[in-house]
PDB file of N, CA and C in Angstrom:
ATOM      1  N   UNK A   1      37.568 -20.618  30.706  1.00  0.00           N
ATOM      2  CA  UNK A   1      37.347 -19.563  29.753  1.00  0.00           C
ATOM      3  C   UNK A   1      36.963 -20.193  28.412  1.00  0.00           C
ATOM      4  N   UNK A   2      36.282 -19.735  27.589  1.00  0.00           N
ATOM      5  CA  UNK A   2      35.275 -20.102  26.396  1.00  0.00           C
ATOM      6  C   UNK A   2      36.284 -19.704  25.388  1.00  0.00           C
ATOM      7  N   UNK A   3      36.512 -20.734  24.579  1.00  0.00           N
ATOM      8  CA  UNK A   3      37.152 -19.863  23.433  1.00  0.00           C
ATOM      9  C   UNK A   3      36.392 -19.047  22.479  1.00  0.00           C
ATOM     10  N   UNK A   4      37.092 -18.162  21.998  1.00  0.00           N
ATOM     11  CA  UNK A   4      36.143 -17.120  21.342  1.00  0.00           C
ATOM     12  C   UNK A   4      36.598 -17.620  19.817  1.00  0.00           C
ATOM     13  N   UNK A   5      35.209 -16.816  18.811  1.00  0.00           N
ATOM     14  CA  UNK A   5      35.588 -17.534  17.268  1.00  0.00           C
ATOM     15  C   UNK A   5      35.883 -15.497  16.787  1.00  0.00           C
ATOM     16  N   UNK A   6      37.275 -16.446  16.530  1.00  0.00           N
ATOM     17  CA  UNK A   6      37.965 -14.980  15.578  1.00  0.00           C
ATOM     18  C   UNK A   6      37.940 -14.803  14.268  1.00  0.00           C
ATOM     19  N   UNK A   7      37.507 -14.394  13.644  1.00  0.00           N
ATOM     20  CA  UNK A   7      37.100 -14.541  12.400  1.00  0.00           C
ATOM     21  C   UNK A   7      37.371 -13.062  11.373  1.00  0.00           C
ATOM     22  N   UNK A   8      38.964 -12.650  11.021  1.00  0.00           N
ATOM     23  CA  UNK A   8      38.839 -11.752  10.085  1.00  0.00           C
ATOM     24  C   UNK A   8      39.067 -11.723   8.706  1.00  0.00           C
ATOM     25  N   UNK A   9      38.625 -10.951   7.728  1.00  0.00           N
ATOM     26  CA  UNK A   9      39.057 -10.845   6.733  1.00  0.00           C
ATOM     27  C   UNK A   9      38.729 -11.592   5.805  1.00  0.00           C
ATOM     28  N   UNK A  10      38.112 -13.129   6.248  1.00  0.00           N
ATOM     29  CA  UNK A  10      37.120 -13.514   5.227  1.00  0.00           C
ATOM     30  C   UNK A  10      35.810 -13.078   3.858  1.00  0.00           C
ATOM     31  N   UNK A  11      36.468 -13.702   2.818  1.00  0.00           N
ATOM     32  CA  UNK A  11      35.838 -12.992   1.628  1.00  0.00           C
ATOM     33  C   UNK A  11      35.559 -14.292   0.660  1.00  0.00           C
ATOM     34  N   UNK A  12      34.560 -14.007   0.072  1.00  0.00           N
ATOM     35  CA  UNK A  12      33.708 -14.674  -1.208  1.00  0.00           C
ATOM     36  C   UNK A  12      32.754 -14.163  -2.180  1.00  0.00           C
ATOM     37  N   UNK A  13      32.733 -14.151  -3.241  1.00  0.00           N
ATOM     38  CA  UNK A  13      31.598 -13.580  -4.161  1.00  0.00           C
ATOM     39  C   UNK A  13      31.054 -14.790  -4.380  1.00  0.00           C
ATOM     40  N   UNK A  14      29.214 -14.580  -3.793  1.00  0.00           N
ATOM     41  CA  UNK A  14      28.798 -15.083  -3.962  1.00  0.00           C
ATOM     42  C   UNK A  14      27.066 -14.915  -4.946  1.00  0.00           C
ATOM     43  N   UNK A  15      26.825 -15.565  -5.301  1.00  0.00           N
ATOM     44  CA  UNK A  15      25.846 -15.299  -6.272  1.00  0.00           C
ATOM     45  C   UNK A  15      24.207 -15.553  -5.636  1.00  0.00           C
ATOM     46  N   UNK A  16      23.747 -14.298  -5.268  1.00  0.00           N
ATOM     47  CA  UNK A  16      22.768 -14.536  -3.870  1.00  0.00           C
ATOM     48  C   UNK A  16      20.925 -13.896  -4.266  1.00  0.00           C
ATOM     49  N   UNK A  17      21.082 -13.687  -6.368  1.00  0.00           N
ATOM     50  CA  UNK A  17      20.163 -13.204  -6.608  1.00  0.00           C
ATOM     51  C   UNK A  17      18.872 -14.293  -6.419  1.00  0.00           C
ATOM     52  N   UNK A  18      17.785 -13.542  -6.084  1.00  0.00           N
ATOM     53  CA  UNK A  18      16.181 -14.307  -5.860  1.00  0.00           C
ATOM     54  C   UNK A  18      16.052 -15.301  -7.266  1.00  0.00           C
ATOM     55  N   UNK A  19      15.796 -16.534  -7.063  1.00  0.00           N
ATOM     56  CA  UNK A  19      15.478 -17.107  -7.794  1.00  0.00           C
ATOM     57  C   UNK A  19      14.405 -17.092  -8.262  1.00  0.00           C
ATOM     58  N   UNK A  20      13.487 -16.026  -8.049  1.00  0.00           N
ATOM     59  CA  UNK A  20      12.322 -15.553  -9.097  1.00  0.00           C
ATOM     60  C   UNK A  20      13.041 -14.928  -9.694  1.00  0.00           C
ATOM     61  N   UNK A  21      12.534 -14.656 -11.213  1.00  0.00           N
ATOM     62  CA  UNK A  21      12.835 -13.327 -11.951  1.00  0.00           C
ATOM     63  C   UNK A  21      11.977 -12.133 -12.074  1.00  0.00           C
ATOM     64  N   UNK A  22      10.723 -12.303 -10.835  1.00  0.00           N
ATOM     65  CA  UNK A  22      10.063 -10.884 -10.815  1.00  0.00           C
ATOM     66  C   UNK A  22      10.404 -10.566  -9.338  1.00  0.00           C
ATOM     67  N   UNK A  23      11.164 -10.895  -8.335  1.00  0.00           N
ATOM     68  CA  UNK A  23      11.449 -10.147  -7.439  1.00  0.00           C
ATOM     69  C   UNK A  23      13.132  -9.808  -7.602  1.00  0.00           C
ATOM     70  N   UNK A  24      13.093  -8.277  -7.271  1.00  0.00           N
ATOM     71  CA  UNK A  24      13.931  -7.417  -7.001  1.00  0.00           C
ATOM     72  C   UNK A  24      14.653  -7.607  -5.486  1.00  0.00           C
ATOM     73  N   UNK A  25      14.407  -8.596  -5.023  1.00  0.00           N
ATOM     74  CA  UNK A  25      15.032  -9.002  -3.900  1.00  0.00           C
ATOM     75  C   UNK A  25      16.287 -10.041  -3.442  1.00  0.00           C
ATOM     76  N   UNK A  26      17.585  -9.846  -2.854  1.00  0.00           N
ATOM     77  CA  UNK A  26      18.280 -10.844  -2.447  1.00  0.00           C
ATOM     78  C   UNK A  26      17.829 -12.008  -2.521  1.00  0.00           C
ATOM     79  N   UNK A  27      17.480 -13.841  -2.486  1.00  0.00           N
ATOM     80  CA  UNK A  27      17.543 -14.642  -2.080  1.00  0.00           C
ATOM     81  C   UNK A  27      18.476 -15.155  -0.726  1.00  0.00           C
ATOM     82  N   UNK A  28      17.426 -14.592   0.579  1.00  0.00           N
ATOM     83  CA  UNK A  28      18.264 -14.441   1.813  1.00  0.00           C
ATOM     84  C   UNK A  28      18.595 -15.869   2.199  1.00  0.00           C
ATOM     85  N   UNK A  29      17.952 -16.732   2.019  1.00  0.00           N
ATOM     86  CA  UNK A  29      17.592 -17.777   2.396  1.00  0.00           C
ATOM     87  C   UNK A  29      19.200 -18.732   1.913  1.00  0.00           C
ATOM     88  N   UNK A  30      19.372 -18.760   0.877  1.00  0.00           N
ATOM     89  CA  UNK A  30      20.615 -19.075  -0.148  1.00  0.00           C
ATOM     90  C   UNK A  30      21.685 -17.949   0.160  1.00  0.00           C
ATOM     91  N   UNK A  31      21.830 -16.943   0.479  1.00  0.00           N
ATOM     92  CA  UNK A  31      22.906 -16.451   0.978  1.00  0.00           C
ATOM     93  C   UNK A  31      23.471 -16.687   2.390  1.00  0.00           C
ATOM     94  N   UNK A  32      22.670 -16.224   2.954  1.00  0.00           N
ATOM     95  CA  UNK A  32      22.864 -17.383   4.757  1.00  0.00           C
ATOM     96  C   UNK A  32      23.616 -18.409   4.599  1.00  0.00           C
ATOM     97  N   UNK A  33      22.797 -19.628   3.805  1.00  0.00           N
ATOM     98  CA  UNK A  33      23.416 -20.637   3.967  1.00  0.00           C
ATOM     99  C   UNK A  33      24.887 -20.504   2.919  1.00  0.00           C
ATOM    100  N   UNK A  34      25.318 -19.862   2.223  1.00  0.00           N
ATOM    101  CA  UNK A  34      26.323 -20.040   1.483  1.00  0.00           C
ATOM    102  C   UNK A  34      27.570 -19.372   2.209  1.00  0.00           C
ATOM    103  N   UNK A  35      27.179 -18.402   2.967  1.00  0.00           N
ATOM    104  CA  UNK A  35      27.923 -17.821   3.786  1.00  0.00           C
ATOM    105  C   UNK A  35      28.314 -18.451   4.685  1.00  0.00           C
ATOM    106  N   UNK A  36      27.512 -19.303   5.643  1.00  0.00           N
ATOM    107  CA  UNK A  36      27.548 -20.244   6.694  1.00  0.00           C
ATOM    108  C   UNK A  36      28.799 -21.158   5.859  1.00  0.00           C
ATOM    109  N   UNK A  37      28.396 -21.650   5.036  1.00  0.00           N
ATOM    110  CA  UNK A  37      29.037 -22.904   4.217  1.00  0.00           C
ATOM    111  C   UNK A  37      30.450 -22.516   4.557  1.00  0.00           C
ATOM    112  N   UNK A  38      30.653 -21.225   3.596  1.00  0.00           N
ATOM    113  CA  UNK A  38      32.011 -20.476   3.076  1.00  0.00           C
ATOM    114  C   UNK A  38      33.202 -20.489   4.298  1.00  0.00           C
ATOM    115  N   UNK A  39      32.136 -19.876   5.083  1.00  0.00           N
ATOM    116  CA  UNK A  39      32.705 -19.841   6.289  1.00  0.00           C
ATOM    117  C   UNK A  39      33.222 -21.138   7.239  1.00  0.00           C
ATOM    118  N   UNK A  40      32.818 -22.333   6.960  1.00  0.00           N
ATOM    119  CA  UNK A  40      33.460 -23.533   7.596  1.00  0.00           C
ATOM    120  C   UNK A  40      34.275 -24.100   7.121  1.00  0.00           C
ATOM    121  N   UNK A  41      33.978 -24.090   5.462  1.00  0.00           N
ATOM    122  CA  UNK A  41      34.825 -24.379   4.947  1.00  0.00           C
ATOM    123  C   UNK A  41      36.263 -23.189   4.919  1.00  0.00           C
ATOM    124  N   UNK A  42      36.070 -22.294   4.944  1.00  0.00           N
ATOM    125  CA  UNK A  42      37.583 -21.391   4.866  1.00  0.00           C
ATOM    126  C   UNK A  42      38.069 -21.630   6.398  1.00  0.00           C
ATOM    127  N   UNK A  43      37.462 -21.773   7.443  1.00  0.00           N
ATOM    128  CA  UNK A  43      38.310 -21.491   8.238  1.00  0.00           C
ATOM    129  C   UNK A  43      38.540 -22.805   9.215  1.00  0.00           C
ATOM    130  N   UNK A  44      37.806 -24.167   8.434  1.00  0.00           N
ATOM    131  CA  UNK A  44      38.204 -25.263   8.710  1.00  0.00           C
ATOM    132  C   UNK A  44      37.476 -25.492  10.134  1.00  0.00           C
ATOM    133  N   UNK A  45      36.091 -24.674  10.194  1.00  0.00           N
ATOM    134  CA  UNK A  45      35.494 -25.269  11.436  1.00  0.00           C
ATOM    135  C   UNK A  45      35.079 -26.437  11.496  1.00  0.00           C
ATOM    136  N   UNK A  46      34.794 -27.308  12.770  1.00  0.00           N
ATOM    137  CA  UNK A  46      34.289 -28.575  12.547  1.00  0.00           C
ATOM    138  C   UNK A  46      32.369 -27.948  12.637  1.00  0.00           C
ATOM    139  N   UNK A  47      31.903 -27.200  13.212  1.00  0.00           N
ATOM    140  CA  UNK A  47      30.505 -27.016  13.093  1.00  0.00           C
ATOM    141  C   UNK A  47      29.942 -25.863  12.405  1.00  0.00           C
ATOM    142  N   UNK A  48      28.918 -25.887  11.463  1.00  0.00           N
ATOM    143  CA  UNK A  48      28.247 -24.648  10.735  1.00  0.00           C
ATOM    144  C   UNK A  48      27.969 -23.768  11.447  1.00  0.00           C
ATOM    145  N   UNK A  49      28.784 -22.618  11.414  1.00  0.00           N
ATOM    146  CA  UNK A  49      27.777 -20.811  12.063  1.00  0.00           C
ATOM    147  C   UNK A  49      26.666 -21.038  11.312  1.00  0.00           C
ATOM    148  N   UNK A  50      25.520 -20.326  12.194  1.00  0.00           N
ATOM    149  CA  UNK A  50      24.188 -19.772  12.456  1.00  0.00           C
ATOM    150  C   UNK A  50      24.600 -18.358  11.531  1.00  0.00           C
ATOM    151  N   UNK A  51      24.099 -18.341  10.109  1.00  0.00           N
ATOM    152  CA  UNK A  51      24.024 -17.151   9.600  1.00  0.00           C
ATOM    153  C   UNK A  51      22.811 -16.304   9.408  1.00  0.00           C
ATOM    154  N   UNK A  52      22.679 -14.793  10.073  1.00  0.00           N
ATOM    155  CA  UNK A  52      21.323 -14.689   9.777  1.00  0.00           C
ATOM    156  C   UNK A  52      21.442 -12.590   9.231  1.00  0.00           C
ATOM    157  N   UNK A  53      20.660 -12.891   8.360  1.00  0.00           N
ATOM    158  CA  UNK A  53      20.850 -11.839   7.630  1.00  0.00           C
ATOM    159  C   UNK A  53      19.292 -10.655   7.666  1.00  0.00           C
ATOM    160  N   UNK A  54      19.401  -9.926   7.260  1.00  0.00           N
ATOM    161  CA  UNK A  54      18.348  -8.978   7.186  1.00  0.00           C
ATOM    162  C   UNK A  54      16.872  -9.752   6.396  1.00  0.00           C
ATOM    163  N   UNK A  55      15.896  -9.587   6.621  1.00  0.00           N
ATOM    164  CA  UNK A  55      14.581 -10.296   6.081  1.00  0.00           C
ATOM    165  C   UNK A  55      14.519  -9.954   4.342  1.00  0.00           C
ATOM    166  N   UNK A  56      14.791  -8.584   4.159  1.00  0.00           N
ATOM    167  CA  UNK A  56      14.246  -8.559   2.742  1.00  0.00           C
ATOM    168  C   UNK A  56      15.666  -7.387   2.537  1.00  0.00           C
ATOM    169  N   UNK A  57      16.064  -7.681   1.238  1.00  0.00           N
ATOM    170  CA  UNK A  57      17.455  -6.545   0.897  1.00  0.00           C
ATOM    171  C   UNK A  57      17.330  -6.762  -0.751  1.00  0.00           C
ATOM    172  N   UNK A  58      16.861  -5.318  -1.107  1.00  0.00           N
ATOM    173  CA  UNK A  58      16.671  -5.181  -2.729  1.00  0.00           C
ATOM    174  C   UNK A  58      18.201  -5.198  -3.077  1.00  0.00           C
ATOM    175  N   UNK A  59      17.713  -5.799  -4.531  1.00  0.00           N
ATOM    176  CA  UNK A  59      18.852  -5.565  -5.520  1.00  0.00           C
ATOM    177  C   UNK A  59      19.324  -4.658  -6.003  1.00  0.00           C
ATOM    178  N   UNK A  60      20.407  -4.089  -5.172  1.00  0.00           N
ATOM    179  CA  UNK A  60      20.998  -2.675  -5.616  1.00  0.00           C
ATOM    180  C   UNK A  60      22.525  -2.637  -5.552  1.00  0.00           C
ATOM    181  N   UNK A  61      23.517  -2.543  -6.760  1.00  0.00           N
ATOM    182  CA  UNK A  61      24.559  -1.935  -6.942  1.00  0.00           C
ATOM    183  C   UNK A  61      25.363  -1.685  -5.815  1.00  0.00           C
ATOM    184  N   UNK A  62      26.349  -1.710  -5.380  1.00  0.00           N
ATOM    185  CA  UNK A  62      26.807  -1.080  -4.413  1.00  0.00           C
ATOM    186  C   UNK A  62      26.467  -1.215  -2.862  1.00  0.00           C
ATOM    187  N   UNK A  63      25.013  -1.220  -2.913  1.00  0.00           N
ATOM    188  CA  UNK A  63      24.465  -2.075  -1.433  1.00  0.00           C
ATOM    189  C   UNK A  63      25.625  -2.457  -0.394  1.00  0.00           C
ATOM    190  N   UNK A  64      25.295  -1.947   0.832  1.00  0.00           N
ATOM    191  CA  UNK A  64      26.329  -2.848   1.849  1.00  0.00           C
ATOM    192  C   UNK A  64      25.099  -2.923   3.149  1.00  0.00           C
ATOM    193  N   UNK A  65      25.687  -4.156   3.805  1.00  0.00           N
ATOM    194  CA  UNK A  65      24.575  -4.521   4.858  1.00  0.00           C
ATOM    195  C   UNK A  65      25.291  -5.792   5.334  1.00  0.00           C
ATOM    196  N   UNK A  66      24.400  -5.766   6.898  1.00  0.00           N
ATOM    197  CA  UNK A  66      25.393  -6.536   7.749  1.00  0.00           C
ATOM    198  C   UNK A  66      24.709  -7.922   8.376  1.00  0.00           C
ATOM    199  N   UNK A  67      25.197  -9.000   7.976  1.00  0.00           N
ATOM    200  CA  UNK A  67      24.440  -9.917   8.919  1.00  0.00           C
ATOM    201  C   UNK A  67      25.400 -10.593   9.996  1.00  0.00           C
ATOM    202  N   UNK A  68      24.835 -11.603  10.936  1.00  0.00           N
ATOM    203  CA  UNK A  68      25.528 -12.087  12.026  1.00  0.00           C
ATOM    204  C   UNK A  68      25.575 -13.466  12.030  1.00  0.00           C
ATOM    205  N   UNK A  69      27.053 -14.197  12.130  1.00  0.00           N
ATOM    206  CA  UNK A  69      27.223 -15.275  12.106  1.00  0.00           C
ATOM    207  C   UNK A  69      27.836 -15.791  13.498  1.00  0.00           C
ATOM    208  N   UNK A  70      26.754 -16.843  14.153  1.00  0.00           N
ATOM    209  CA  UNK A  70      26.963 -17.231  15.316  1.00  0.00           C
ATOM    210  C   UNK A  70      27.641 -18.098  15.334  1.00  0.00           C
ATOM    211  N   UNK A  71      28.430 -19.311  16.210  1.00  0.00           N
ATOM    212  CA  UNK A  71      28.865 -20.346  16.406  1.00  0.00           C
ATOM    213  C   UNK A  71      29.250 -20.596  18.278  1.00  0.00           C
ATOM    214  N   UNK A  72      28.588 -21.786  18.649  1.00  0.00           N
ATOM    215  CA  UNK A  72      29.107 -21.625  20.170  1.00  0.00           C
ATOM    216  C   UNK A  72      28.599 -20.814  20.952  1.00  0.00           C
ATOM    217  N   UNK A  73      28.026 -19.648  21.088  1.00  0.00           N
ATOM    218  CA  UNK A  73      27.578 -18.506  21.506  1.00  0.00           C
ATOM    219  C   UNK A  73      28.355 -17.759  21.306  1.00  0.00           C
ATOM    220  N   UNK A  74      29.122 -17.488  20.537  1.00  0.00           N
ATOM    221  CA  UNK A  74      29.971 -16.196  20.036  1.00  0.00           C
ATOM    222  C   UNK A  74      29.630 -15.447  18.604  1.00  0.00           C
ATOM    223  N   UNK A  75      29.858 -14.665  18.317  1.00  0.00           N
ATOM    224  CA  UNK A  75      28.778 -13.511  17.897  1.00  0.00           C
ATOM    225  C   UNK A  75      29.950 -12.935  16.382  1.00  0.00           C
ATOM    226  N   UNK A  76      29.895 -13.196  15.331  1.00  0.00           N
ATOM    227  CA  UNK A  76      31.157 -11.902  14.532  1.00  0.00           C
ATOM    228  C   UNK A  76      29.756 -11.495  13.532  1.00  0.00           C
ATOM    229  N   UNK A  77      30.151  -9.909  13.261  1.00  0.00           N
ATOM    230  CA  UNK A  77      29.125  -9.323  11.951  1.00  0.00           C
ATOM    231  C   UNK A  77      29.744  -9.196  10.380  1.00  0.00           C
ATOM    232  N   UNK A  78      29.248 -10.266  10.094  1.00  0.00           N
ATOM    233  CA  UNK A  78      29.369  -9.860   8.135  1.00  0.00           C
ATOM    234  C   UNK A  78      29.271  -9.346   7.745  1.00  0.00           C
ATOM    235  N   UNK A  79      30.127  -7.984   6.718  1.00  0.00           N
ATOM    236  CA  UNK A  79      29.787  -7.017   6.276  1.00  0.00           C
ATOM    237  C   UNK A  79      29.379  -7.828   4.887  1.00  0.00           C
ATOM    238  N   UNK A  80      28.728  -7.800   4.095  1.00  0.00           N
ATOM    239  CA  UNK A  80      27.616  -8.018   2.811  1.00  0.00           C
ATOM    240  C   UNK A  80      28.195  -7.019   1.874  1.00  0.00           C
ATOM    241  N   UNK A  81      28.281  -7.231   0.908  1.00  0.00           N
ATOM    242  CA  UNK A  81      28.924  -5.640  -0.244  1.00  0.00           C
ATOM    243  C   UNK A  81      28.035  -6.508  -1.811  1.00  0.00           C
ATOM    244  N   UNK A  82      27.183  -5.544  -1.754  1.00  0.00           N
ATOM    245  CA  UNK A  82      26.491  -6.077  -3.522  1.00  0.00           C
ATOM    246  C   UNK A  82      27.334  -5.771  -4.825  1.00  0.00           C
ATOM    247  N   UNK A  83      27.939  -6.439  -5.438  1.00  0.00           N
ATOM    248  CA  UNK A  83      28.745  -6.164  -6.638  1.00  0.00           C
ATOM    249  C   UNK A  83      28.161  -5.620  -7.852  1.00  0.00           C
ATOM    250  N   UNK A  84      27.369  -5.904  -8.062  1.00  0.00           N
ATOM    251  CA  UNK A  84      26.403  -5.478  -9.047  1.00  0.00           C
ATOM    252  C   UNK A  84      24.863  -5.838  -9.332  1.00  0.00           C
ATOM    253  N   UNK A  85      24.198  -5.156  -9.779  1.00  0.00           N
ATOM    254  CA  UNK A  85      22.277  -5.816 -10.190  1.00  0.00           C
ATOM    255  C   UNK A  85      21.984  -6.899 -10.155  1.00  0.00           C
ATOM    256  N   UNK A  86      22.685  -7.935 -10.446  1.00  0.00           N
ATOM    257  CA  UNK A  86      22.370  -9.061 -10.733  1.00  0.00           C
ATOM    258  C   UNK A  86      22.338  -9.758  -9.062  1.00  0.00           C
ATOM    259  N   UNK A  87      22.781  -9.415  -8.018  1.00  0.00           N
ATOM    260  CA  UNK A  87      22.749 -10.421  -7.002  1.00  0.00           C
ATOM    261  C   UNK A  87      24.413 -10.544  -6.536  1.00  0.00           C
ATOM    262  N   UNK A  88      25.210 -10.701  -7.107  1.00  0.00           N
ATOM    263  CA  UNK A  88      26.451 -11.200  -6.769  1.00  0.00           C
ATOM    264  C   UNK A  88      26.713  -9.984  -5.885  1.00  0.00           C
ATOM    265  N   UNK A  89      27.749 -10.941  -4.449  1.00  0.00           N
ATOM    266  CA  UNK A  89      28.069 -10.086  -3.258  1.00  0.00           C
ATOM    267  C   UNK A  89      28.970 -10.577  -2.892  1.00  0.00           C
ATOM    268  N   UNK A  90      29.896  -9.749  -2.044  1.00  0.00           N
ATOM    269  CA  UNK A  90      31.239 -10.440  -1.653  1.00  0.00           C
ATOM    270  C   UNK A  90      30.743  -9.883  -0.427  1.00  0.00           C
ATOM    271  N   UNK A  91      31.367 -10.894   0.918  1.00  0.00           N
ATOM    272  CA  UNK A  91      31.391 -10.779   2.430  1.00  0.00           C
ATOM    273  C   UNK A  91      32.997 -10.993   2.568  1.00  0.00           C
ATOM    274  N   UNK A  92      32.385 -10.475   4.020  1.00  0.00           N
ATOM    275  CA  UNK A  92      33.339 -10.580   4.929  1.00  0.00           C
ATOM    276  C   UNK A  92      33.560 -10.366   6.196  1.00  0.00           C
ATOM    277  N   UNK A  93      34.215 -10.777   7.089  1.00  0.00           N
ATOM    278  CA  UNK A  93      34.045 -10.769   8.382  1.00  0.00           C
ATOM    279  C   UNK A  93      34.779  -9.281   9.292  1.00  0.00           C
ATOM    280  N   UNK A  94      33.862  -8.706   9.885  1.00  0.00           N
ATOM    281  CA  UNK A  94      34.461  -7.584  10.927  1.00  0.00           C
ATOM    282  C   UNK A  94      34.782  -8.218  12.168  1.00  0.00           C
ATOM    283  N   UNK A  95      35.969  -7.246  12.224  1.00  0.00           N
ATOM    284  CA  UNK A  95      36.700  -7.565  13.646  1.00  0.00           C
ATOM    285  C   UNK A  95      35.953  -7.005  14.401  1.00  0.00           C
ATOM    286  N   UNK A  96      35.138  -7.014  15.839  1.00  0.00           N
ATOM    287  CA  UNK A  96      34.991  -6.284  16.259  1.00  0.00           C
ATOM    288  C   UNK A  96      35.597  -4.943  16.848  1.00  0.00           C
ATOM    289  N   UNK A  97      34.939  -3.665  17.075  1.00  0.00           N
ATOM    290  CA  UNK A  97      35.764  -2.648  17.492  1.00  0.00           C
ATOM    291  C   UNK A  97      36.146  -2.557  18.905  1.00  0.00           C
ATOM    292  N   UNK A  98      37.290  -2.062  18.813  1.00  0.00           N
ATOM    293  CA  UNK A  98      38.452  -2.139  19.662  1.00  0.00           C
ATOM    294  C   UNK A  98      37.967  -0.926  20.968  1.00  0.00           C
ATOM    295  N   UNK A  99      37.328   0.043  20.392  1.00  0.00           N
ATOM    296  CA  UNK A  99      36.464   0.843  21.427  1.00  0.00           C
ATOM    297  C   UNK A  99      35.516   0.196  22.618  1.00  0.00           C
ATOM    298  N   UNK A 100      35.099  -1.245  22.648  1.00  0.00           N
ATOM    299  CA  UNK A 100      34.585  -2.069  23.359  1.00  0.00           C
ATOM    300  C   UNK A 100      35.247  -2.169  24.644  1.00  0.00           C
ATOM    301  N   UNK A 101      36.776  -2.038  24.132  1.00  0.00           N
ATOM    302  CA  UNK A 101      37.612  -2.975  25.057  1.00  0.00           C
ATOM    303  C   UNK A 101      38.007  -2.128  26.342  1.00  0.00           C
ATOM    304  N   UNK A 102      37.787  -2.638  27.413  1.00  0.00           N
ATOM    305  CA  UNK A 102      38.543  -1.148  28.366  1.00  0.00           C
ATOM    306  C   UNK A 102      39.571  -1.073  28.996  1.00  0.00           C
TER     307      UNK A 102
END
């Protein structure tokens, strides 16, 4: 049996605005990887999750959106929460739902 990667409740604000100052867009590229990072480092993995997030996500307030962090072939979804205009976002990891299970 495969061990599975359990992963709840993980959180970070991270600062994920486009390093242009004429796009209105996330810097996905730099959030992935900071998330990936966050994530090995908090939970003391020895290998980086595969973080992969939506292609393009404007800068908006309040914003929530989900990306997926792999490791091993096991699968958890990041919930994304935008803190404010500027880019800064706090994640975190969903448990999966329990309705799955039979």
């Amino acid at each position: 049996m495969r061990a599975s990667m359990i992963v709840i409740g993980v959180s970070a604000m991270v600062a994920a605005a486009s390093v242009s100052g004429c796009s209105s867009n996330l810097d996905i590229d730099k959030l992935e990887t900071t998330v990936a990072d966050g994530m090995k480092t908090q939970l003391n993995l020895s290998d980086t999750p595969t973080v992969t997030c939506p292609d393009s996500v404007p800068i908006e307030a309040g914003n929530v959106f989900t990306c997926t962090a792999e490791l091993n072939g096991d699968s958890v979804e990041v919930k994304v929460t935008q803190q404010d205009d500027q880019g800064n976002v706090t994640w975190e990891t969903v448990q999966p739902s329990d309705a799955a299970t039979p």
